[in-house]
Protein backbone atom coordinates (compact mmCIF):
# COMPACT_ATOMS: atom_id res chain seq x y z
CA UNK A 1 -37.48 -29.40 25.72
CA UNK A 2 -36.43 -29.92 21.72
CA UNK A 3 -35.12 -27.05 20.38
CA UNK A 4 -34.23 -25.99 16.75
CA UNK A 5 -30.69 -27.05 17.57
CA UNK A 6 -31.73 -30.27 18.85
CA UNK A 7 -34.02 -30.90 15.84
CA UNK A 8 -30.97 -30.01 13.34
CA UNK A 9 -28.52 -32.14 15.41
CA UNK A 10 -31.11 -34.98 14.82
CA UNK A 11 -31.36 -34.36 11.10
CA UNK A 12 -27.87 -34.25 10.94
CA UNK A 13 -27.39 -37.35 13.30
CA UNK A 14 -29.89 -39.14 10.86
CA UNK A 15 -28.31 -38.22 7.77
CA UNK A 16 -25.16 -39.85 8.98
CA UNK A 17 -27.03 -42.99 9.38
CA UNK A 18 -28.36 -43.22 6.19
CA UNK A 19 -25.11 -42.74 4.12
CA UNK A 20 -22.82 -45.46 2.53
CA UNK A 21 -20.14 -46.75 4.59
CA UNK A 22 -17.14 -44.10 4.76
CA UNK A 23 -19.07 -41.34 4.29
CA UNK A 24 -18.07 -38.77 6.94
CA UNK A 25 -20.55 -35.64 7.69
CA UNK A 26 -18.00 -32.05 7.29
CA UNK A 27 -21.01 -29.60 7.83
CA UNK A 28 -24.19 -27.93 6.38
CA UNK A 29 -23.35 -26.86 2.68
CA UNK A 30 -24.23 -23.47 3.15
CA UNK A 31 -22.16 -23.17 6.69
CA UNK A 32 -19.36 -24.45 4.26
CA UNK A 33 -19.89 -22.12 1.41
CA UNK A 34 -19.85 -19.27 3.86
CA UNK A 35 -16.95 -20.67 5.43
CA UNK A 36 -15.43 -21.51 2.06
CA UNK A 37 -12.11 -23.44 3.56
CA UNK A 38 -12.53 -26.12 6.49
CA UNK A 39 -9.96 -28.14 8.36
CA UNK A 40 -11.72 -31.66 8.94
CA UNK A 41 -9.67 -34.33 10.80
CA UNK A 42 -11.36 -37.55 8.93
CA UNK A 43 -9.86 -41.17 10.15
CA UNK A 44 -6.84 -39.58 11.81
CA UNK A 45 -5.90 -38.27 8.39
CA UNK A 46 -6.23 -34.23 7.85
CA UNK A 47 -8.69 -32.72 4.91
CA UNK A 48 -8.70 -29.28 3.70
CA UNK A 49 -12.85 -28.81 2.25
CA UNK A 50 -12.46 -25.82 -0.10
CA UNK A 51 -15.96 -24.11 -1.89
CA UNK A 52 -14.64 -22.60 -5.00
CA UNK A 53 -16.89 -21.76 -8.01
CA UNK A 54 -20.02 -23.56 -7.11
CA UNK A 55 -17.93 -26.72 -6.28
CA UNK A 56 -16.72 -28.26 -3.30
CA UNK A 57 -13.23 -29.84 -3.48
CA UNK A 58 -11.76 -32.04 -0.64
CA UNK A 59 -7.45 -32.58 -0.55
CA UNK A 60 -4.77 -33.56 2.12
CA UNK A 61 -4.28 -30.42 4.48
CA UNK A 62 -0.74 -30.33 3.76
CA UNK A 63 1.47 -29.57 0.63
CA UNK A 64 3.37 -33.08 -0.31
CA UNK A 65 6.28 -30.92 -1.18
CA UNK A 66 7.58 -29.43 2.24
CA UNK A 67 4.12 -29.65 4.60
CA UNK A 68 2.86 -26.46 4.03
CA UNK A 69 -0.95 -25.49 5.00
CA UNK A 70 -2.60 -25.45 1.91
CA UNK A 71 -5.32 -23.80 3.78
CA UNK A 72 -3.74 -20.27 3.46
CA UNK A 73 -2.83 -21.09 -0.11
CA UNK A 74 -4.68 -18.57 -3.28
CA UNK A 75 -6.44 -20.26 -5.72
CA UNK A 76 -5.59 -19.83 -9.12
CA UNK A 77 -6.85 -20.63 -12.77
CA UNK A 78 -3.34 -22.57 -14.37
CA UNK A 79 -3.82 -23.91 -17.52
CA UNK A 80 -7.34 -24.48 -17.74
CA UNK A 81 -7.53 -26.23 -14.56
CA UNK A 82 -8.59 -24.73 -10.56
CA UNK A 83 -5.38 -25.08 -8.50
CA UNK A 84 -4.50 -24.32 -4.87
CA UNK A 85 -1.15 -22.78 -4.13
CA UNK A 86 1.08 -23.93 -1.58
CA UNK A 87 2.08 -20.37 0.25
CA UNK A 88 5.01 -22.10 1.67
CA UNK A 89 7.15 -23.08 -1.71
CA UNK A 90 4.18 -21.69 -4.38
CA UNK A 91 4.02 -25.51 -5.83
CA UNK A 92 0.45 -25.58 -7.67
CA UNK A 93 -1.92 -28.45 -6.75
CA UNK A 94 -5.03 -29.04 -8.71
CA UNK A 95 -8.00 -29.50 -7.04
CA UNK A 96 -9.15 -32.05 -9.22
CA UNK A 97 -6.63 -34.59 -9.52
CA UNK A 98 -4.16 -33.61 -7.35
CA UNK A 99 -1.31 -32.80 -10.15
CA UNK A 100 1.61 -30.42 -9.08
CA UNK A 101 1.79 -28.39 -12.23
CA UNK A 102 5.29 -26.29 -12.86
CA UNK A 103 6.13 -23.93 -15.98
CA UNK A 104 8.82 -24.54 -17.95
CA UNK A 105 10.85 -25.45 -21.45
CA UNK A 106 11.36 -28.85 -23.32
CA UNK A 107 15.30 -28.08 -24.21
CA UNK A 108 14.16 -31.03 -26.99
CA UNK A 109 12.48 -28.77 -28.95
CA UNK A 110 14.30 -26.64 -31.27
CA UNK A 111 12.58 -23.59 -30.11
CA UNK A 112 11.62 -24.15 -26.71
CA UNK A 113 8.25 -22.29 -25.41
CA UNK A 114 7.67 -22.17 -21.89
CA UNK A 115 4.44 -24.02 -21.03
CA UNK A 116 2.28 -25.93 -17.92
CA UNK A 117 3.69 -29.27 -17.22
CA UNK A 118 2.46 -31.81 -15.05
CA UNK A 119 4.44 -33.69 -12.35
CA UNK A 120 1.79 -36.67 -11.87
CA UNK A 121 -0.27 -36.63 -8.83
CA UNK A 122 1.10 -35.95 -5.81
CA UNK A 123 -1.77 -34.89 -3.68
CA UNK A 124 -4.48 -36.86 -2.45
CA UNK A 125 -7.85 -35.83 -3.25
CA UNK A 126 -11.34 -36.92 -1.45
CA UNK A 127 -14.66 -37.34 -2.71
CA UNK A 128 -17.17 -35.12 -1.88
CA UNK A 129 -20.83 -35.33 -2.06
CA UNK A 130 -24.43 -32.98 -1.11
CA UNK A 131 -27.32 -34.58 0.28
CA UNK A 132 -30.46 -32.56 1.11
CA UNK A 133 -28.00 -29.58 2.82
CA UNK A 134 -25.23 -31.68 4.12
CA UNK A 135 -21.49 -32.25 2.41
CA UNK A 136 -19.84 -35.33 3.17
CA UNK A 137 -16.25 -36.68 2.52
CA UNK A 138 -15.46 -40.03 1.57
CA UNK A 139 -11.73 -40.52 1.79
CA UNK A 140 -9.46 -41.80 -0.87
CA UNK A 141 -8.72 -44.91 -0.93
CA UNK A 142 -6.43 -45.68 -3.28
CA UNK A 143 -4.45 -48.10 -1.95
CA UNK A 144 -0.94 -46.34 -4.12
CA UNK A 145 1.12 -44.25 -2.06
CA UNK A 146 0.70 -40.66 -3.13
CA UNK A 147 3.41 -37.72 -1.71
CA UNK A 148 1.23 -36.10 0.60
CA UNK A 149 0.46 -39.16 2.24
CA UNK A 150 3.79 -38.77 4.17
CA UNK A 151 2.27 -35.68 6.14
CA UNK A 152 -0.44 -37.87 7.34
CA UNK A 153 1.60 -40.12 9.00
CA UNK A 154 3.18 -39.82 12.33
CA UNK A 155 7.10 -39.10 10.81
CA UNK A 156 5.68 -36.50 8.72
CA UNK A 157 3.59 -34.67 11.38
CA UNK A 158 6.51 -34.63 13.52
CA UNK A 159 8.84 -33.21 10.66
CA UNK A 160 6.29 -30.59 10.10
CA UNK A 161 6.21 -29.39 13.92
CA UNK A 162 9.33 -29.16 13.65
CA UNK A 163 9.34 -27.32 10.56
CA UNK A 164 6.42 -24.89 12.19
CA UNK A 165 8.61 -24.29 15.35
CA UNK A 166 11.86 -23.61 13.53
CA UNK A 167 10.18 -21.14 10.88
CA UNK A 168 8.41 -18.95 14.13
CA UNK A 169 11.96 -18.07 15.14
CA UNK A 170 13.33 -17.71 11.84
CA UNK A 171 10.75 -16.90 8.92
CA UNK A 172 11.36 -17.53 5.84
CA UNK A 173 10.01 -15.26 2.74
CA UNK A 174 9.74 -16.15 -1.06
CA UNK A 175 9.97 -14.17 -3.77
CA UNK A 176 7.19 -14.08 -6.38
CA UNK A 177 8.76 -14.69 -9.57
């Protein structure tokens, strides 16, 4: 017996078939929106889908910084540009590129103004795509090493277990400056 299910799992199933290489299915784009932050393990490597805005944004999981899950982190409007903050250490990741972004003063100037600066790209960002109700990921693949690459690999998932297991018995807070 074929069952709506069955039919949508076959839709789905032929979808995946007729996409580029390296094109990995994440879900139905409206079981995404509603969701609006999914944890997809692509290739081994650990993606964070977030809907924001009317836009779908793929990054590492993880905060290059310290390993923090970005997937608890607020999203915030910095300087013109969407950003995801880490709730661990409150380091600012935009969604587009992947730049940490930190306020501060040129002691250069000869009256310095506290502005946005960038500190390059240090997260790895994913390229996502909509095709008649489905959202696929195709990983970065940029072959330069990025900072949050190091929590995708096997000494920084260890580090961050560790981290995890040693902040349950002692938690740590931040202050909000």
């Amino acid at each position: 017996m074929v069952t709506s299910k069955t039919k949508d799992f076959q839709k789905v199933m032929e979808a995946k078939d007729q996409t580029a290489p390296g094109l990995h299915f994440v879900g139905k784009k409206e079981e995404l929106i509603q969701a609006k932050r999914s944890f997809r393990t692509l290739e081994g490597r650990d993606i964070l889908i977030i809907y924001h805005e009317g836009v779908f944004h793929a990054v590492d999981s993880y905060c290059y910084h310290a390993g923090g899950m970005l997937q608890n982190g607020d999203i915030e409007e910095i300087n013109g540009k969407m950003c995801i903050i880490c709730p661990k250490h409150k380091y600012k990741i935009t969604l587009t590129e992947g730049e940490c972004l930190y306020k501060g003063k040129d002691p250069r100037e000869k009256s310095p103004v506290t502005r946005w600066y960038s500190k390059g790209v240090k997260q790895r960002i994913h390229v996502v795509t909509e095709s008649d109700g489905n959202v696929f990921v195709k990983l970065s693949v940029s072959p330069a090493w990025i900072e949050s690459d190091y929590y995708q690999g096997e000494k920084g998932k260890v580090e961050r277990a560790k981290a995890e297991a040693a902040e349950k018995k002692n938690p740590i807070t931040v202050d909000d400056d």
